[in-house]
N, C-alpha and C. Protein backbone atom coordinates (compact mmCIF):
# COMPACT_ATOMS: atom_id res chain seq x y z
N UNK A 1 106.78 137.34 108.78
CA UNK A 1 106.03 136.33 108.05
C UNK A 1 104.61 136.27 108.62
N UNK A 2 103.62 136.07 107.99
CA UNK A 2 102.10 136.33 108.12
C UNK A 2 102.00 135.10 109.01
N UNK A 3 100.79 135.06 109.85
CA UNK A 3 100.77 133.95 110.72
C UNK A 3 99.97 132.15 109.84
N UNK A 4 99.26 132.75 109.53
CA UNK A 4 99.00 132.02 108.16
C UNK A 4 99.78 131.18 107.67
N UNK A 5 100.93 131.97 106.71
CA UNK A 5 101.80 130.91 106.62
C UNK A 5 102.88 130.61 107.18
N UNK A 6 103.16 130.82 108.39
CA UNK A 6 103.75 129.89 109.64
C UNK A 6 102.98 128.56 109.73
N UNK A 7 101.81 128.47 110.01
CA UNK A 7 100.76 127.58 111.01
C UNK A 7 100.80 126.84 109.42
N UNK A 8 100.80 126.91 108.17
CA UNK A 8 101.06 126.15 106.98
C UNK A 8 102.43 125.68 106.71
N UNK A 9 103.54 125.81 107.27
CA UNK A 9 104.50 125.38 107.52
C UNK A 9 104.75 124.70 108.58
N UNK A 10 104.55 124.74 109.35
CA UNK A 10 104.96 123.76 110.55
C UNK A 10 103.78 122.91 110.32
N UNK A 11 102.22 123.11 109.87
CA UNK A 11 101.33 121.83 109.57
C UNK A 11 101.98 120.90 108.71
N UNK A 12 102.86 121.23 107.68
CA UNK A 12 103.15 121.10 106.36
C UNK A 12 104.88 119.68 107.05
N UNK A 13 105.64 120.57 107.82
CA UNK A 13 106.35 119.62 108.16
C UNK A 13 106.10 118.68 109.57
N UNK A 14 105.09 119.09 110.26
CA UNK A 14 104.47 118.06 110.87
C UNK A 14 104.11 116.66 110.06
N UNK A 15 103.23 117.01 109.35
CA UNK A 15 102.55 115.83 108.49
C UNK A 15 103.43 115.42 107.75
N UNK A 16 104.88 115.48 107.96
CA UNK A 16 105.65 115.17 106.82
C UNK A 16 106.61 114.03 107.67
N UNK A 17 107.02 114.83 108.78
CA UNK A 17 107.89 114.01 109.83
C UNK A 17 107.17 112.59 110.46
N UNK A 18 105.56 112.63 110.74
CA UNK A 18 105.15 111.63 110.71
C UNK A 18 104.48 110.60 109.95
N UNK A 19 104.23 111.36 108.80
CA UNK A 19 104.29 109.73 107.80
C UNK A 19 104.94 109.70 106.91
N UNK A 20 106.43 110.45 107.14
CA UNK A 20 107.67 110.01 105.97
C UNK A 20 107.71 108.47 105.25
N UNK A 21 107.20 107.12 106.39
CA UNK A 21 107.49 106.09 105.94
C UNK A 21 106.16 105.83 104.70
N UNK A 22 104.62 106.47 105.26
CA UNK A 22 103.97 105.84 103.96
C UNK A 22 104.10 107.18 102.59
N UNK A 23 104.33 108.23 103.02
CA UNK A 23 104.47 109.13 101.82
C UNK A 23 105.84 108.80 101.38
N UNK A 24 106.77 108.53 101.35
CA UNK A 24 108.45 108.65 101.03
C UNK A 24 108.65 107.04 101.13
N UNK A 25 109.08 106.63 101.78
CA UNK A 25 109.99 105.47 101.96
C UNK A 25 108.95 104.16 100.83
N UNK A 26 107.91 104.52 101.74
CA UNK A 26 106.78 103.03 100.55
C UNK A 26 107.10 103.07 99.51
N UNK A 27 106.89 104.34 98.92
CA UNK A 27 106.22 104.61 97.26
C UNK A 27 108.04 104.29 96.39
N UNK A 28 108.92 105.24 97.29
CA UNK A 28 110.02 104.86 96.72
C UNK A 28 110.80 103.75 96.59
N UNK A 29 110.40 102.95 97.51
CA UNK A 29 110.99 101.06 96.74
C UNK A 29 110.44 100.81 95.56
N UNK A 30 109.54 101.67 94.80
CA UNK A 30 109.35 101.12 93.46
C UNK A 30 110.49 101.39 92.55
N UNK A 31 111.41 102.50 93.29
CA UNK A 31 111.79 103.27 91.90
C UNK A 31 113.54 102.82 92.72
N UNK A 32 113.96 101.88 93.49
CA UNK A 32 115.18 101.73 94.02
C UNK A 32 115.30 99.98 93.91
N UNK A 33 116.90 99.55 93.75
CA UNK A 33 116.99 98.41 93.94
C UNK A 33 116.78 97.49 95.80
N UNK A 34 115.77 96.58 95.50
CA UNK A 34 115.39 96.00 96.81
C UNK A 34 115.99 94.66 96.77
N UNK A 35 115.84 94.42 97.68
CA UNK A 35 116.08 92.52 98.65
C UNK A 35 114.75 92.73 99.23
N UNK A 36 114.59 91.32 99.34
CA UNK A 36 113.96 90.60 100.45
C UNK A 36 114.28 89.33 101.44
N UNK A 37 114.03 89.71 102.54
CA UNK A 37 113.78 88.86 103.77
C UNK A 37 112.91 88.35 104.16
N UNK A 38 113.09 87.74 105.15
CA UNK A 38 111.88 86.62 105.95
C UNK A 38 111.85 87.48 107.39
N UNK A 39 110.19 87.75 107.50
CA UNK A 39 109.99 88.80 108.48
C UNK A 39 109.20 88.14 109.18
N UNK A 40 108.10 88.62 110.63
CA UNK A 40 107.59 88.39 111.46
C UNK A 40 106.45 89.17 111.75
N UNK A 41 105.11 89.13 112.26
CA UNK A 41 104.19 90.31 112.63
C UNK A 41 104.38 90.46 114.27
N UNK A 42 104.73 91.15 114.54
CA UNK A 42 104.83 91.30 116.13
C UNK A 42 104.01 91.44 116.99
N UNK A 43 103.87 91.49 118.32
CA UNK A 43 102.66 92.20 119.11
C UNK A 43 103.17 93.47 119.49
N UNK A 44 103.08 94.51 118.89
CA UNK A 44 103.07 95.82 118.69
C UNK A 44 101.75 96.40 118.09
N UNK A 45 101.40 97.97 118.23
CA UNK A 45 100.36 98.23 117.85
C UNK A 45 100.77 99.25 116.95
N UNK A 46 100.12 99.59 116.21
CA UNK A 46 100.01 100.86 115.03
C UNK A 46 98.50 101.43 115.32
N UNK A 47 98.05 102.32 116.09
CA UNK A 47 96.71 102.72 116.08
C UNK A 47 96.44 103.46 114.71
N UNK A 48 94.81 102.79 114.09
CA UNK A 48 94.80 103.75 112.94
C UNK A 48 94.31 104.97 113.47
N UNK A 49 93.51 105.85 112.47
CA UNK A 49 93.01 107.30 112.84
C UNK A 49 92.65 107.26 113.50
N UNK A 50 92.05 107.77 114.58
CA UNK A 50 91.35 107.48 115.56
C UNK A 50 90.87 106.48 116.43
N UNK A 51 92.35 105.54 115.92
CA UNK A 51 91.95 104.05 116.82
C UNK A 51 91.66 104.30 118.03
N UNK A 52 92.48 105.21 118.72
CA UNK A 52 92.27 105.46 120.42
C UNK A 52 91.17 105.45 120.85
N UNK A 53 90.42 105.32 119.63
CA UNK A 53 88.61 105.55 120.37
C UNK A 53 88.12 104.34 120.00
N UNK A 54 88.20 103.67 118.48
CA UNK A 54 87.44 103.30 117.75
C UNK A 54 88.13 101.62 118.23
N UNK A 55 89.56 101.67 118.50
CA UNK A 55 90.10 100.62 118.27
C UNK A 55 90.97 100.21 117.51
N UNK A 56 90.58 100.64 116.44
CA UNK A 56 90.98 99.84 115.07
C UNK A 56 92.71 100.40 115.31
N UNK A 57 93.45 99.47 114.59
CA UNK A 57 94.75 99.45 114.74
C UNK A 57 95.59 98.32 113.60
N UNK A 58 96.76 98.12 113.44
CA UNK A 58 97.24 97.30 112.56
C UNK A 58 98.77 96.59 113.43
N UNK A 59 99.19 95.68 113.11
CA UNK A 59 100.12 94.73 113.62
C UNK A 59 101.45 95.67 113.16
N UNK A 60 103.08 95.83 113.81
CA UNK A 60 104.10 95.67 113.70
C UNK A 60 104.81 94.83 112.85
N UNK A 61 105.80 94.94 111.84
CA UNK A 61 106.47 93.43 111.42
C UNK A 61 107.95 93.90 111.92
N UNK A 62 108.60 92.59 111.85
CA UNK A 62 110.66 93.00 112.19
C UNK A 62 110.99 91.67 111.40
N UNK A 63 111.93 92.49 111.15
CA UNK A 63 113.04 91.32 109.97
C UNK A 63 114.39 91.76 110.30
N UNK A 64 115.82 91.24 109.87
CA UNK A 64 116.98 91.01 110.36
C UNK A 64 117.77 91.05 108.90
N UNK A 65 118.16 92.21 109.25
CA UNK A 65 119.48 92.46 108.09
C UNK A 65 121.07 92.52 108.28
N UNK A 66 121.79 92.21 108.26
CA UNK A 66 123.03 91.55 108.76
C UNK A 66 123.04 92.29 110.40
N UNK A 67 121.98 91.32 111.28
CA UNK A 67 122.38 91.61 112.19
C UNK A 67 121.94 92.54 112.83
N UNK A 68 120.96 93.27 112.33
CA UNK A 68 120.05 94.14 112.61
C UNK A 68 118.79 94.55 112.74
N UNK A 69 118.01 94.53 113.37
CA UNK A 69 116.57 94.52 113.39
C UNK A 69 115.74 95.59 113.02
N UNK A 70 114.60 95.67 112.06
CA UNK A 70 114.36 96.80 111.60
C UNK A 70 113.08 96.40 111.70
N UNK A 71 112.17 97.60 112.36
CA UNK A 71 110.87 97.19 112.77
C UNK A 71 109.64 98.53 111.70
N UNK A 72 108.63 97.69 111.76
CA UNK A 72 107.88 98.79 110.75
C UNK A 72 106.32 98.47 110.99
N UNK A 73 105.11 99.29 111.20
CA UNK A 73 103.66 99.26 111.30
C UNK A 73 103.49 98.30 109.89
N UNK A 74 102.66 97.30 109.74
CA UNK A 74 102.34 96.75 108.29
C UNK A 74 101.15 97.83 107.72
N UNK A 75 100.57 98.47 108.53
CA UNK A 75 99.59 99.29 107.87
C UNK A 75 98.11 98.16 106.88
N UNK A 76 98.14 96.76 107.63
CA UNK A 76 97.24 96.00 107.05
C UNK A 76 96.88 95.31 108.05
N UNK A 77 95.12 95.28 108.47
CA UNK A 77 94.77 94.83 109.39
C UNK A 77 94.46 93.32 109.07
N UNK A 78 95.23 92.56 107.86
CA UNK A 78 94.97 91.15 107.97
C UNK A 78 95.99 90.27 108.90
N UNK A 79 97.03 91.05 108.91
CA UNK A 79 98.05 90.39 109.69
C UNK A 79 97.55 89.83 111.57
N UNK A 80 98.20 88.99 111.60
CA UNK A 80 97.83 88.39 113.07
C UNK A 80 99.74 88.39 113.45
N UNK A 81 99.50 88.38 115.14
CA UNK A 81 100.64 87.90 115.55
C UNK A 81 101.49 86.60 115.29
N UNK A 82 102.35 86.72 114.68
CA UNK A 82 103.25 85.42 114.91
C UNK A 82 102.77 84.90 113.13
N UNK A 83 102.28 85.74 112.19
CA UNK A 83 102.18 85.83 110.89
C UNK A 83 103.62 85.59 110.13
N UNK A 84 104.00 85.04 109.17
CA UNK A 84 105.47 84.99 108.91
C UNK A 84 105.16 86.01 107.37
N UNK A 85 106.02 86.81 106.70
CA UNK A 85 105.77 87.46 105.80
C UNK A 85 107.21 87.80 105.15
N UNK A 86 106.96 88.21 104.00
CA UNK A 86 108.55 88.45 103.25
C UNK A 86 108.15 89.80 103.31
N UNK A 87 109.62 90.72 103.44
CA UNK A 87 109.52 92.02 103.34
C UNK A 87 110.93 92.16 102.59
N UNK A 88 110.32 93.67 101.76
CA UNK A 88 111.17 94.06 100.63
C UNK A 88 111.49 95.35 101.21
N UNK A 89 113.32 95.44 101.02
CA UNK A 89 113.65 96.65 101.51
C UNK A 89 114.95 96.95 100.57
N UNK A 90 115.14 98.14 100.92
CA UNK A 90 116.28 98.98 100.21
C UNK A 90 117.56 98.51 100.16
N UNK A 91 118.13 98.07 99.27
CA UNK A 91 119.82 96.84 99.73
C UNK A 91 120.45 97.83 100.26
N UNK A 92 120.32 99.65 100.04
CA UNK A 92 121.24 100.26 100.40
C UNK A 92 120.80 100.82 101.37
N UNK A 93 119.23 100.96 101.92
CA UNK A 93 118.84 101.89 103.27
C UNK A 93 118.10 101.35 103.38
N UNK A 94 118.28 99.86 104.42
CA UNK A 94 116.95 99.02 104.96
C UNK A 94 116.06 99.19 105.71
N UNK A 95 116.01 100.58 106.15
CA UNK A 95 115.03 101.51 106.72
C UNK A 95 113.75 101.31 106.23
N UNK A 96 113.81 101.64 104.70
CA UNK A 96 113.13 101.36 104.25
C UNK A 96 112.30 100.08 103.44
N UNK A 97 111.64 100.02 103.99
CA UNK A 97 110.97 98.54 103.55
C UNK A 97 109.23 98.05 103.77
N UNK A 98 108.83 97.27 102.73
CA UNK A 98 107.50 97.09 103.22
C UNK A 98 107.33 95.75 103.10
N UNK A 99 106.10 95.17 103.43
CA UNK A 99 105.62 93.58 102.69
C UNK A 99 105.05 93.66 101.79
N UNK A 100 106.30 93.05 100.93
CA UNK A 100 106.11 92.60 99.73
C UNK A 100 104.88 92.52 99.49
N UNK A 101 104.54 93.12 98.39
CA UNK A 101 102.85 92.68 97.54
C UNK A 101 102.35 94.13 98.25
N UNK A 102 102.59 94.54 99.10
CA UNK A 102 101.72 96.19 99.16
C UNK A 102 102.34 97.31 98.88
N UNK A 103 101.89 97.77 97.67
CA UNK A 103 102.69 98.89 97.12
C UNK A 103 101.98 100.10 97.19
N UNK A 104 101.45 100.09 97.92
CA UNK A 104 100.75 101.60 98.51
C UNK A 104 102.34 102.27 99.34
């Protein structure tokens, strides 16, 4: 196999393994039956692109599904710690989930 497309394959599932949640999981709660819960913004960090330099970063949220805690970057820098928010997730794979109202 040409080296070329090696280094386009492993780029290809790199970029795939780390933002499965905003390419895959987001977009597809449109098209799956959801619930929602009563969630939390955490003090956790999500650095954006180049936050490590710049700073910039976005809040954590966690919510509780029978008993289980499922934590996720909000990917929105309006959130503050200790923010209360509803989040919409998958009734059948609560993995997936976002706050409600951002459908990016």
């Amino acid at each position: 196999m040409d080296n070329k497309i090696k280094f386009f394959i492993i780029f290809f599932i790199l970029l795939f393994s780390l933002n499965k949640n905003v390419l895959i999981y987001r977009p597809l709660l449109n098209f799956v039956t959801t619930k929602t819960a009563q969630g939390k913004i955490i003090n956790k960090k999500e650095f954006l692109r180049r936050g490590y330099i710049t700073g910039a970063f976005t809040y954590y949220y966690e919510f509780n599904v029978n008993d289980k805690k499922y934590v996720n970057p909000s990917y929105n820098r309006k959130y503050e710690v200790g923010d209360s928010v509803k989040v919409e997730y998958c009734e059948m794979f609560p993995f997936m989930n976002r706050i409600a109202g951002d459908k990016k």
